[in-house]
N, C-alpha and C. Protein backbone atom coordinates (compact mmCIF):
# COMPACT_ATOMS: atom_id res chain seq x y z
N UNK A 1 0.82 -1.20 0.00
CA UNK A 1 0.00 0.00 0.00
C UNK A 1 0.86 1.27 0.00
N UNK A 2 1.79 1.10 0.07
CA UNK A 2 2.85 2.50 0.51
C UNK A 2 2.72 3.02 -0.62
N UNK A 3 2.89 2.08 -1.79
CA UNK A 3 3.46 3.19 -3.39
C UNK A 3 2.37 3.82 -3.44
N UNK A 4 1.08 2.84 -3.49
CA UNK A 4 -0.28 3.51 -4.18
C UNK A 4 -0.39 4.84 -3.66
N UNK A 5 -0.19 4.99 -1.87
CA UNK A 5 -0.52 6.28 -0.80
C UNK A 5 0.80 7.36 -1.70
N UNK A 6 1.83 6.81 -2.00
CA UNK A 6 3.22 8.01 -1.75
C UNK A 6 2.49 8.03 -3.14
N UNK A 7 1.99 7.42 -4.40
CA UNK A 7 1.91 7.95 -5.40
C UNK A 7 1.19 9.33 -5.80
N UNK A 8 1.86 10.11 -6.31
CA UNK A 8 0.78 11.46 -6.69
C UNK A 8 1.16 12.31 -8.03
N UNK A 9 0.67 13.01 -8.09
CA UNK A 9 0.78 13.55 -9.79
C UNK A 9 2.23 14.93 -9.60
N UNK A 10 3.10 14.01 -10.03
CA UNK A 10 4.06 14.48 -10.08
C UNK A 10 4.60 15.33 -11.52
N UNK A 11 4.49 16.81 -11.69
CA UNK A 11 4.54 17.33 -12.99
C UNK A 11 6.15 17.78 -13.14
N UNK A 12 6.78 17.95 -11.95
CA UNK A 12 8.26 18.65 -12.19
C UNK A 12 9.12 17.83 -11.71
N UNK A 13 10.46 17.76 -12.77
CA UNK A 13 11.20 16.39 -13.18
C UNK A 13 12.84 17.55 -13.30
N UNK A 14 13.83 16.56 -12.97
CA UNK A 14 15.40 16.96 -12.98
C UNK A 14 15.87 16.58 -14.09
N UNK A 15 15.03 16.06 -15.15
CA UNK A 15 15.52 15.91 -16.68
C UNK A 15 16.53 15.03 -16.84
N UNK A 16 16.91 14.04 -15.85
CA UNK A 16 18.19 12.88 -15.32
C UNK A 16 17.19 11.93 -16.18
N UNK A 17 17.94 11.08 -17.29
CA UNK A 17 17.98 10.54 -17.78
C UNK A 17 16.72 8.87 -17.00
N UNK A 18 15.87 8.46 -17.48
CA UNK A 18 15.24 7.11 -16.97
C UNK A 18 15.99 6.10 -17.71
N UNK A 19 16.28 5.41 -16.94
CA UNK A 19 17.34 4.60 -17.77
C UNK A 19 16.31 2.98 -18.47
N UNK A 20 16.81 2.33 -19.53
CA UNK A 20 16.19 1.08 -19.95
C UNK A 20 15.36 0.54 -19.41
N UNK A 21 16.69 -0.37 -18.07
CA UNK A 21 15.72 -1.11 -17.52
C UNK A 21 14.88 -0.63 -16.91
N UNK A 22 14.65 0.25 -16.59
CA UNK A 22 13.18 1.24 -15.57
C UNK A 22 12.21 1.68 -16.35
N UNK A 23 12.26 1.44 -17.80
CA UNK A 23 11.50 1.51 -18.52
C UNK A 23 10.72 0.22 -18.89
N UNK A 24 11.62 -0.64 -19.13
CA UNK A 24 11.12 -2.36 -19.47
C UNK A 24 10.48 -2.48 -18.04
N UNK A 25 10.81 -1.75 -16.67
CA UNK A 25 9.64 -2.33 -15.43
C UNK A 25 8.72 -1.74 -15.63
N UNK A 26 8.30 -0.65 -16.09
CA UNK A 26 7.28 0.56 -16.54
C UNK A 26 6.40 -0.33 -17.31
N UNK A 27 7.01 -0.87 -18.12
CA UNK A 27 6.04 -1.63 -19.45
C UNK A 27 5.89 -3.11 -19.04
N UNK A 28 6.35 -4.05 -18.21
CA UNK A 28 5.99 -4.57 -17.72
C UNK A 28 4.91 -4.78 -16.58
N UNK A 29 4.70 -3.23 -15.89
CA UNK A 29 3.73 -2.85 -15.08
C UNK A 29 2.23 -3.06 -15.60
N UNK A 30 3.02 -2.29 -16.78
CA UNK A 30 1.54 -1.81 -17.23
C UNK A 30 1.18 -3.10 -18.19
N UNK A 31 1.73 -4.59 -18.83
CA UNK A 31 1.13 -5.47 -19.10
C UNK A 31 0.46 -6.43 -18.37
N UNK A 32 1.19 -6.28 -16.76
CA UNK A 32 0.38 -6.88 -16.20
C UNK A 32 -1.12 -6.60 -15.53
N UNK A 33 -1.76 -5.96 -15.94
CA UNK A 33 -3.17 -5.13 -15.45
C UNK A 33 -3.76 -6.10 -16.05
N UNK A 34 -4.90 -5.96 -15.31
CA UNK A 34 -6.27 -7.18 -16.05
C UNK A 34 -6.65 -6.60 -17.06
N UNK A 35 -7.59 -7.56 -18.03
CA UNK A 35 -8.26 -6.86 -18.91
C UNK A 35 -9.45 -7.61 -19.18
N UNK A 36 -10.25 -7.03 -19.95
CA UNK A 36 -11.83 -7.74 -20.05
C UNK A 36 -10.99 -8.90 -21.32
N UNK A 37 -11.97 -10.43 -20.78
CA UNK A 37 -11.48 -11.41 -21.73
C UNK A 37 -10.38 -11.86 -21.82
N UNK A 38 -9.06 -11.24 -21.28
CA UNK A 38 -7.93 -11.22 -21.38
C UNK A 38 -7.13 -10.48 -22.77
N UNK A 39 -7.79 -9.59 -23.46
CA UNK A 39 -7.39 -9.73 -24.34
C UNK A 39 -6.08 -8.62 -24.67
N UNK A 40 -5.75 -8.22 -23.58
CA UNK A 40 -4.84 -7.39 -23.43
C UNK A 40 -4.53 -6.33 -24.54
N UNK A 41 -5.56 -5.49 -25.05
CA UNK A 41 -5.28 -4.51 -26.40
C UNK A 41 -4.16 -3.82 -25.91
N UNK A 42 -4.10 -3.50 -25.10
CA UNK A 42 -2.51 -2.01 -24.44
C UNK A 42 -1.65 -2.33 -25.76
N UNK A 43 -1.12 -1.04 -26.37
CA UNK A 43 0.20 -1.05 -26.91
C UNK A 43 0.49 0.51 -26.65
N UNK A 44 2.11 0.22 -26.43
CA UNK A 44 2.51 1.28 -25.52
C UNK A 44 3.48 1.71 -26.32
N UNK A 45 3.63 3.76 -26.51
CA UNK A 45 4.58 4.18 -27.43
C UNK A 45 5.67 4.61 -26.59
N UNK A 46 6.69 4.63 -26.41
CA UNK A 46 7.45 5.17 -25.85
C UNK A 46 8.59 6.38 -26.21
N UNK A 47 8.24 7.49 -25.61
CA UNK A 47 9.08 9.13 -26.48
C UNK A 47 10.26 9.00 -25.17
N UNK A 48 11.14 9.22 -26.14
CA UNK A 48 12.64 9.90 -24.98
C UNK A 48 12.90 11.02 -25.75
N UNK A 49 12.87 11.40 -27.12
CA UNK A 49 13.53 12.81 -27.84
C UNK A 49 12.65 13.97 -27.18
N UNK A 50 13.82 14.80 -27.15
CA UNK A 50 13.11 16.11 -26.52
C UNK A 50 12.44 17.06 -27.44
N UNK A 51 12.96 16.92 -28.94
CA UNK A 51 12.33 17.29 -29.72
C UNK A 51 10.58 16.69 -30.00
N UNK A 52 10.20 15.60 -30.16
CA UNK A 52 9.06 14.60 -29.99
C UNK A 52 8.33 15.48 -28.62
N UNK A 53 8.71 15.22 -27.24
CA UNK A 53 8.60 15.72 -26.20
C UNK A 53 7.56 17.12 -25.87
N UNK A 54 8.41 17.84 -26.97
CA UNK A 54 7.89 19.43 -26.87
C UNK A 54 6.59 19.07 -27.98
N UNK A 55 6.83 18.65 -28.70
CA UNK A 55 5.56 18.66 -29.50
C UNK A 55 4.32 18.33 -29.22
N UNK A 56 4.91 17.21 -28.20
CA UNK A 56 3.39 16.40 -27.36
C UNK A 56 3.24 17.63 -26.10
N UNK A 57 4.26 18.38 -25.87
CA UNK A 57 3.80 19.42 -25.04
C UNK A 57 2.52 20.32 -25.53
N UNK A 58 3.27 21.06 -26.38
CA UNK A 58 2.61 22.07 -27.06
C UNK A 58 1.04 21.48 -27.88
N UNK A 59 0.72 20.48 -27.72
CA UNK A 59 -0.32 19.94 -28.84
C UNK A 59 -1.61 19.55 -27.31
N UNK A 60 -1.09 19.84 -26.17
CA UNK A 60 -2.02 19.67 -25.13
C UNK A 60 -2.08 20.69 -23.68
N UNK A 61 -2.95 21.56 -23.14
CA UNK A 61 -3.45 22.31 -22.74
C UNK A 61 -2.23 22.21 -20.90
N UNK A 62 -2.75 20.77 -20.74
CA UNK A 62 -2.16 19.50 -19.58
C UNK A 62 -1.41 19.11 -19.67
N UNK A 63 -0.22 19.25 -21.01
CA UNK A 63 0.84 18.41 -20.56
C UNK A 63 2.13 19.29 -20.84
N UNK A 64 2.11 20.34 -20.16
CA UNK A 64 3.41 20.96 -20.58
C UNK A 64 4.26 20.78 -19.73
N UNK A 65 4.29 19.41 -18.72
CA UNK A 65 5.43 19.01 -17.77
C UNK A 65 5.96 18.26 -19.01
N UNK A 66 5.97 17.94 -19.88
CA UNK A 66 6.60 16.95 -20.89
C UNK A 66 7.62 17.87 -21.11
N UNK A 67 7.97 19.16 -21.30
CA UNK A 67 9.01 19.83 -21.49
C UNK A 67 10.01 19.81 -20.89
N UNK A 68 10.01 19.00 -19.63
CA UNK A 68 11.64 19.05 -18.48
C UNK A 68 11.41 17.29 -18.71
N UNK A 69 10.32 16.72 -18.66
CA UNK A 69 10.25 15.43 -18.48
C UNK A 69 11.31 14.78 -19.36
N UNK A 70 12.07 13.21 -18.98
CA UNK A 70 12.64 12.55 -19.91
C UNK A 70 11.98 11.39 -20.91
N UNK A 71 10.72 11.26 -20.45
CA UNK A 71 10.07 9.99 -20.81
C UNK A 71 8.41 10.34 -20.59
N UNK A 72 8.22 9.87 -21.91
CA UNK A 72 6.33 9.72 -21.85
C UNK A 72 5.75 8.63 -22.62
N UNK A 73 5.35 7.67 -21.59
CA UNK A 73 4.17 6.19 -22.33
C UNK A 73 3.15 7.00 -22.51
N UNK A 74 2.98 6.73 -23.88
CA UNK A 74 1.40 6.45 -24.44
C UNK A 74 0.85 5.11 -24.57
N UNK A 75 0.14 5.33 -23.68
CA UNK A 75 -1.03 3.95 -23.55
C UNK A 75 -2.29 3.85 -24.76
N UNK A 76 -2.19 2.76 -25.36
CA UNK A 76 -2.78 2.75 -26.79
C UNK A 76 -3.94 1.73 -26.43
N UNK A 77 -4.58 1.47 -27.54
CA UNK A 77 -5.72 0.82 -27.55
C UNK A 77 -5.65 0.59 -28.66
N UNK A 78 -5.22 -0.93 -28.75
CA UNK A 78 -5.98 -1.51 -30.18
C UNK A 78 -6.71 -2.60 -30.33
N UNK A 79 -7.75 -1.61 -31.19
CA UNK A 79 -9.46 -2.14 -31.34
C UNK A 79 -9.41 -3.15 -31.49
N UNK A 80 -8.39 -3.37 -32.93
CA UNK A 80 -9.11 -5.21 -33.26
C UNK A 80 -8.77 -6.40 -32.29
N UNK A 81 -8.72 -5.64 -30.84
CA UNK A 81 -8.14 -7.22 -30.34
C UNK A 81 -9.61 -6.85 -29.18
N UNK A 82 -10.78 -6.29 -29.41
CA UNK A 82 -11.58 -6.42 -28.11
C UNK A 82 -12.76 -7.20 -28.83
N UNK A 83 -13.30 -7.90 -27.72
CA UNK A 83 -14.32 -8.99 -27.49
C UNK A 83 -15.21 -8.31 -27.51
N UNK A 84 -15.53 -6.75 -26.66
CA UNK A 84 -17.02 -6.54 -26.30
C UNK A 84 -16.56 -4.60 -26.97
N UNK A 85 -17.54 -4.00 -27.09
CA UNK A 85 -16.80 -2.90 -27.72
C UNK A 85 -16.92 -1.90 -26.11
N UNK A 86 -15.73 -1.33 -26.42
CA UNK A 86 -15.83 -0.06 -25.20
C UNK A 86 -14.57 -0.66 -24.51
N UNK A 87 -14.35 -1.63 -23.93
CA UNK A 87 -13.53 -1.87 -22.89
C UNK A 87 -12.52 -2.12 -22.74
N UNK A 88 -11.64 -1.89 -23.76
CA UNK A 88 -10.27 -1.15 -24.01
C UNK A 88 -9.98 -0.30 -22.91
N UNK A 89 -10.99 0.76 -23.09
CA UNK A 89 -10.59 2.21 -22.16
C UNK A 89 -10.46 1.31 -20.48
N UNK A 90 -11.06 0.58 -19.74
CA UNK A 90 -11.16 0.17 -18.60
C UNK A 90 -9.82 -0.50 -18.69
N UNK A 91 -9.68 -1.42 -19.62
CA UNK A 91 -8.26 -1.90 -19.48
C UNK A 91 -6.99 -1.00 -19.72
N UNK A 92 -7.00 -0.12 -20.68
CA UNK A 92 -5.60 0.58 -20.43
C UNK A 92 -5.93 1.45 -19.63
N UNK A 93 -6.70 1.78 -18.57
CA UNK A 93 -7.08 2.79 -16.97
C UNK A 93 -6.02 1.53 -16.54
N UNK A 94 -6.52 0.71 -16.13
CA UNK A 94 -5.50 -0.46 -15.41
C UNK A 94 -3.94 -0.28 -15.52
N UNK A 95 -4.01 -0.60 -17.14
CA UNK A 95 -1.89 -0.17 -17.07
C UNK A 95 -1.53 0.91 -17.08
N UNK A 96 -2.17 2.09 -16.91
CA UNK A 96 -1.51 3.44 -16.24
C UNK A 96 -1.49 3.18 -15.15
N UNK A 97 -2.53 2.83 -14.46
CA UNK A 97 -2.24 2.71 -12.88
C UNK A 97 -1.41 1.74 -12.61
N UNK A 98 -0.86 0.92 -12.72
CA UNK A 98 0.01 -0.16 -13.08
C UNK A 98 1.26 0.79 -13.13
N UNK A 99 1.54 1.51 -13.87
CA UNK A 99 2.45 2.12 -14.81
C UNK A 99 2.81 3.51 -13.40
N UNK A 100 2.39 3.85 -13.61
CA UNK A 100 2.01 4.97 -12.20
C UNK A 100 2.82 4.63 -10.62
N UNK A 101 2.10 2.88 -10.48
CA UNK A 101 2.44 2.83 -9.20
C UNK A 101 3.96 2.30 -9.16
N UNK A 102 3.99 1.53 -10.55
CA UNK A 102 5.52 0.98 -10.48
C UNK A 102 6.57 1.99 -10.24
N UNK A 103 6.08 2.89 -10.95
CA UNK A 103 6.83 4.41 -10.89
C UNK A 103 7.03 5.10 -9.76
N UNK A 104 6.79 4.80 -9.39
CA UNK A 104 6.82 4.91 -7.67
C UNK A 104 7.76 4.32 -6.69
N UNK A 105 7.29 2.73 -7.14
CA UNK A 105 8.10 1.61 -6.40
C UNK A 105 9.73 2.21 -7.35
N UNK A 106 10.05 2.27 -8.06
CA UNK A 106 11.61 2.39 -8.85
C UNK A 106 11.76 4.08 -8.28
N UNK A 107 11.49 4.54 -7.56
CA UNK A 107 11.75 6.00 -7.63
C UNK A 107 11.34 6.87 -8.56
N UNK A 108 10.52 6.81 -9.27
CA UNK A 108 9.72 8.00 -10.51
C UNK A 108 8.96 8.71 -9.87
N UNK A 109 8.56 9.80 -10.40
CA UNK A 109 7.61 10.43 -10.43
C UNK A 109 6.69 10.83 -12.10
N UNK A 110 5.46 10.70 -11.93
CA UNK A 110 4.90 10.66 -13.00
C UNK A 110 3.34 11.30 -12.82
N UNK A 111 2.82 11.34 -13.94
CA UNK A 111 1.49 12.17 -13.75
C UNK A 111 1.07 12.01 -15.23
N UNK A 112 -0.62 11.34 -14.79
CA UNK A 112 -1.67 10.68 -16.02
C UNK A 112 -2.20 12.15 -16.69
N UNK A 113 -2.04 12.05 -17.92
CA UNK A 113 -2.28 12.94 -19.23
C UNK A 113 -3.27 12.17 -19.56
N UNK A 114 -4.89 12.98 -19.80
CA UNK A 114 -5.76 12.64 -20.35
C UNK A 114 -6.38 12.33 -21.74
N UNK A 115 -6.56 11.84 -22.42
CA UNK A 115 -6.70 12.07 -24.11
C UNK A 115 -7.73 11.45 -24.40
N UNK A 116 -8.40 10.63 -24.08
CA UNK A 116 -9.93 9.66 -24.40
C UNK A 116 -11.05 10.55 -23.36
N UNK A 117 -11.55 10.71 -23.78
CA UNK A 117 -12.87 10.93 -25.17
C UNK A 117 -12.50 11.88 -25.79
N UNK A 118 -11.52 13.07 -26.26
CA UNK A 118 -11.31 13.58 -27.27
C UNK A 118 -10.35 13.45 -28.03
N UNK A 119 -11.32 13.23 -28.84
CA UNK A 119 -10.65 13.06 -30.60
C UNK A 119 -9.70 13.99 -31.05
N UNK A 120 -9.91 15.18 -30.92
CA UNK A 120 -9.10 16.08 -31.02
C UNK A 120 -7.78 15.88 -30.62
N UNK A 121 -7.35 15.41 -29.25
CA UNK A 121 -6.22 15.26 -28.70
C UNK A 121 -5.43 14.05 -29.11
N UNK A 122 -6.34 12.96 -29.21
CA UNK A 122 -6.30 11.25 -29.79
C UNK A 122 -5.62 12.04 -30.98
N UNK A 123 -6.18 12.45 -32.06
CA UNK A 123 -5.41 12.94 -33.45
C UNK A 123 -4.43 13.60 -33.33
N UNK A 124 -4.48 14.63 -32.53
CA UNK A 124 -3.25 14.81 -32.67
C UNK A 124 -2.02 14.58 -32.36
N UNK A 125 -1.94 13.63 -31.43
CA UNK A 125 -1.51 12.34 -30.89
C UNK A 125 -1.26 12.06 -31.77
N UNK A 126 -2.01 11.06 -32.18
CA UNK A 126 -1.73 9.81 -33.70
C UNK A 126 -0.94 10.62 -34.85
N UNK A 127 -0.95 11.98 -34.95
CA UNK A 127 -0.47 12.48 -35.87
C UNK A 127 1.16 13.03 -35.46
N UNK A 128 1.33 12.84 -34.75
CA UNK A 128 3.12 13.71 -33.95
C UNK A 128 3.89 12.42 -34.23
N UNK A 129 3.13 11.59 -33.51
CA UNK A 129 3.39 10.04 -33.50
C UNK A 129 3.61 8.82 -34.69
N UNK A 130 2.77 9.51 -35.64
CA UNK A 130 2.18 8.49 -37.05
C UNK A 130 2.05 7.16 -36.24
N UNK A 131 0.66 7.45 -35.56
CA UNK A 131 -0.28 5.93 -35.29
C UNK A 131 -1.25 5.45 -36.00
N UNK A 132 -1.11 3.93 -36.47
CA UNK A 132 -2.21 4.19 -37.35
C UNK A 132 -3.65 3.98 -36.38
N UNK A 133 -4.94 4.07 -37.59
CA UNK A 133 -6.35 4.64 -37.26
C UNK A 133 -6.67 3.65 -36.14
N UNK A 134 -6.23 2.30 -36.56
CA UNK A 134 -7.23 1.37 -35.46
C UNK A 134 -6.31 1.38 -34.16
N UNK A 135 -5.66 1.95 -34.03
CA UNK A 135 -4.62 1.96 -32.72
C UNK A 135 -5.18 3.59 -31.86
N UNK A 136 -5.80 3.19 -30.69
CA UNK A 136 -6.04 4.60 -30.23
C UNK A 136 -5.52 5.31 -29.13
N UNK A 137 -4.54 6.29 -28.91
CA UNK A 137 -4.11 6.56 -28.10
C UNK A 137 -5.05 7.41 -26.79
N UNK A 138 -4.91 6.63 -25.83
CA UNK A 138 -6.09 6.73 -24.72
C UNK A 138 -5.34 7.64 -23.57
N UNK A 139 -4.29 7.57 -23.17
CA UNK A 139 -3.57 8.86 -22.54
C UNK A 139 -1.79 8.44 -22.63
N UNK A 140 -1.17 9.73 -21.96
CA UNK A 140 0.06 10.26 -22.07
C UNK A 140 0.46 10.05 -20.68
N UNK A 141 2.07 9.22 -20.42
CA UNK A 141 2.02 9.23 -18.74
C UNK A 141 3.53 10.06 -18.97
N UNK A 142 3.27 11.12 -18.60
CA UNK A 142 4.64 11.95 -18.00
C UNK A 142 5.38 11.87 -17.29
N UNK A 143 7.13 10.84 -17.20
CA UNK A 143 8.02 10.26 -16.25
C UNK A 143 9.56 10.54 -16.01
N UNK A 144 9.37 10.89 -14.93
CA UNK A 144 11.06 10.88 -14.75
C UNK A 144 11.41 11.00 -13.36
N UNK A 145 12.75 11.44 -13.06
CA UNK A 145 12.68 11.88 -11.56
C UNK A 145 12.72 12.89 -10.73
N UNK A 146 11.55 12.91 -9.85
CA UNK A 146 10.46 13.75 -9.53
C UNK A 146 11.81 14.99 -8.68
N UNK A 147 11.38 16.40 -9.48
CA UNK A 147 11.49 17.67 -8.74
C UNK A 147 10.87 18.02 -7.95
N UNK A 148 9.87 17.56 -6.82
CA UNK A 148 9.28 18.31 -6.04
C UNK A 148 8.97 16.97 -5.40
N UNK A 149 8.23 17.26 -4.08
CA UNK A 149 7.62 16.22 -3.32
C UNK A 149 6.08 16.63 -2.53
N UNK A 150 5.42 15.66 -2.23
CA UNK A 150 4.17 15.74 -2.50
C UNK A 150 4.04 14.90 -1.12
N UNK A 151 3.33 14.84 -0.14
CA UNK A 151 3.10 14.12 1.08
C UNK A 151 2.33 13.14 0.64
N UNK A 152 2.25 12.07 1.08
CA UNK A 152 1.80 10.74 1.20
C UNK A 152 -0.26 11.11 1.44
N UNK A 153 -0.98 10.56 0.98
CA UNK A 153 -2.41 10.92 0.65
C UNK A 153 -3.14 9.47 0.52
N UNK A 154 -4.31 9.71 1.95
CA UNK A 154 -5.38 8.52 1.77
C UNK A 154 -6.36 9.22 1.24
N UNK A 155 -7.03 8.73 0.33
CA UNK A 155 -8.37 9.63 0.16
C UNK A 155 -9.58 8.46 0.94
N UNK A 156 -9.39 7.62 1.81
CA UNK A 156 -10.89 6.50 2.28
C UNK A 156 -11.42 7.68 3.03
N UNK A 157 -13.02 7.38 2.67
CA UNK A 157 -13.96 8.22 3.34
C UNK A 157 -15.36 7.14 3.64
N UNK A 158 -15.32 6.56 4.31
CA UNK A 158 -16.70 5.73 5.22
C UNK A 158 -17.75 6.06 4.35
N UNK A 159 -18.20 7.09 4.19
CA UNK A 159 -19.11 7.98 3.69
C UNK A 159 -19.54 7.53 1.86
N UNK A 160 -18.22 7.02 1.14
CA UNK A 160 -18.35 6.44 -0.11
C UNK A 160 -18.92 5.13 -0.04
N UNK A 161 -18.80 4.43 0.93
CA UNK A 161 -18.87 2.90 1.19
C UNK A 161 -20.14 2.47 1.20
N UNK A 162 -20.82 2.04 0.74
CA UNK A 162 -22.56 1.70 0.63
C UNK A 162 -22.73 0.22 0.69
N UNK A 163 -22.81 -0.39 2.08
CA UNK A 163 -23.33 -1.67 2.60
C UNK A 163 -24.55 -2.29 2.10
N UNK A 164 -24.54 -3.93 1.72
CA UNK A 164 -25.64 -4.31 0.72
C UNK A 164 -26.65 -4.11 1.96
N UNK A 165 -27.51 -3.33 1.85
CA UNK A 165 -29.15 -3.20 2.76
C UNK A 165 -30.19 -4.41 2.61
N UNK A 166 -30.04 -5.38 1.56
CA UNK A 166 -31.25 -5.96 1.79
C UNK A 166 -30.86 -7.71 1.55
């Protein structure tokens, strides 16, 4: 439970290099998340150029920590591998959080970039990137090691919890 609590949206980064293997645990994080059926659609892009970097900056409102950042997964979605339609998006929610907490456990700091439900952002995504159509990029995870620190955070509240009544 420690990573999940210490985890938090970490936007400012020392631009120190993420090295390989902390990347192959990153992407291993995030394959291991459940998925509906098993059918594991996730495909994951991975940017280190700083040139690439700024572009995915500038092309989103939310992600202009990508500019000091060294590293950003895009968590993808591809269609032709789902059973039921829609539930892609539930499964790559899984390997960000996956992706997120590992980032944590290795010393990262990182912070989830939104891009599903707009198309707008998805394209222009797919377009910085050249992804093709049936591959959908569902969000941007912004990583490296964390410039700032952030206190440890439970959010449980009793009050959410709704006991079966009958």
């Amino acid at each position: 439970m420690n990573s999940i609590f210490k985890r938090r949206s970490i936007r400012k980064f020392t631009g120190e290099v993420v090295t390989q293997d902390q990347i192959e645990m990153l992407l291993r994080a995030g394959m291991a998340a459940p998925s509906a059926h098993n059918k594991q659609p996730w495909e994951f892009v991975v940017v280190t150029k700083s040139e690439t970097l700024d572009k995915l900056s500038n092309n989103h409102k939310y992600a202009k920590m990508l500019n000091e950042s060294p590293l950003c997964i895009i968590v993808c979605a591809n269609t032709s591998k789902q059973q039921e339609e829609g539930f892609y998006v539930q499964d790559c929610a899984a390997a960000i959080q996956n992706i997120l907490v590992q980032g944590v456990e290795i010393g990262l700091g990182g912070v989830w970039i939104g891009l599903h439900p707009h198309e707008d952002l998805k394209n222009q995504v797919r377009e910085i990137l050249n992804i093709p159509s049936d591959i959908v990029p569902i969000s941007m995870i912004a990583l490296g090691n964390p410039n700032e620190e952030k206190r440890e955070i439970t959010r449980y509240k009793e009050e959410m919890i709704h006991r079966e009544i009958y």
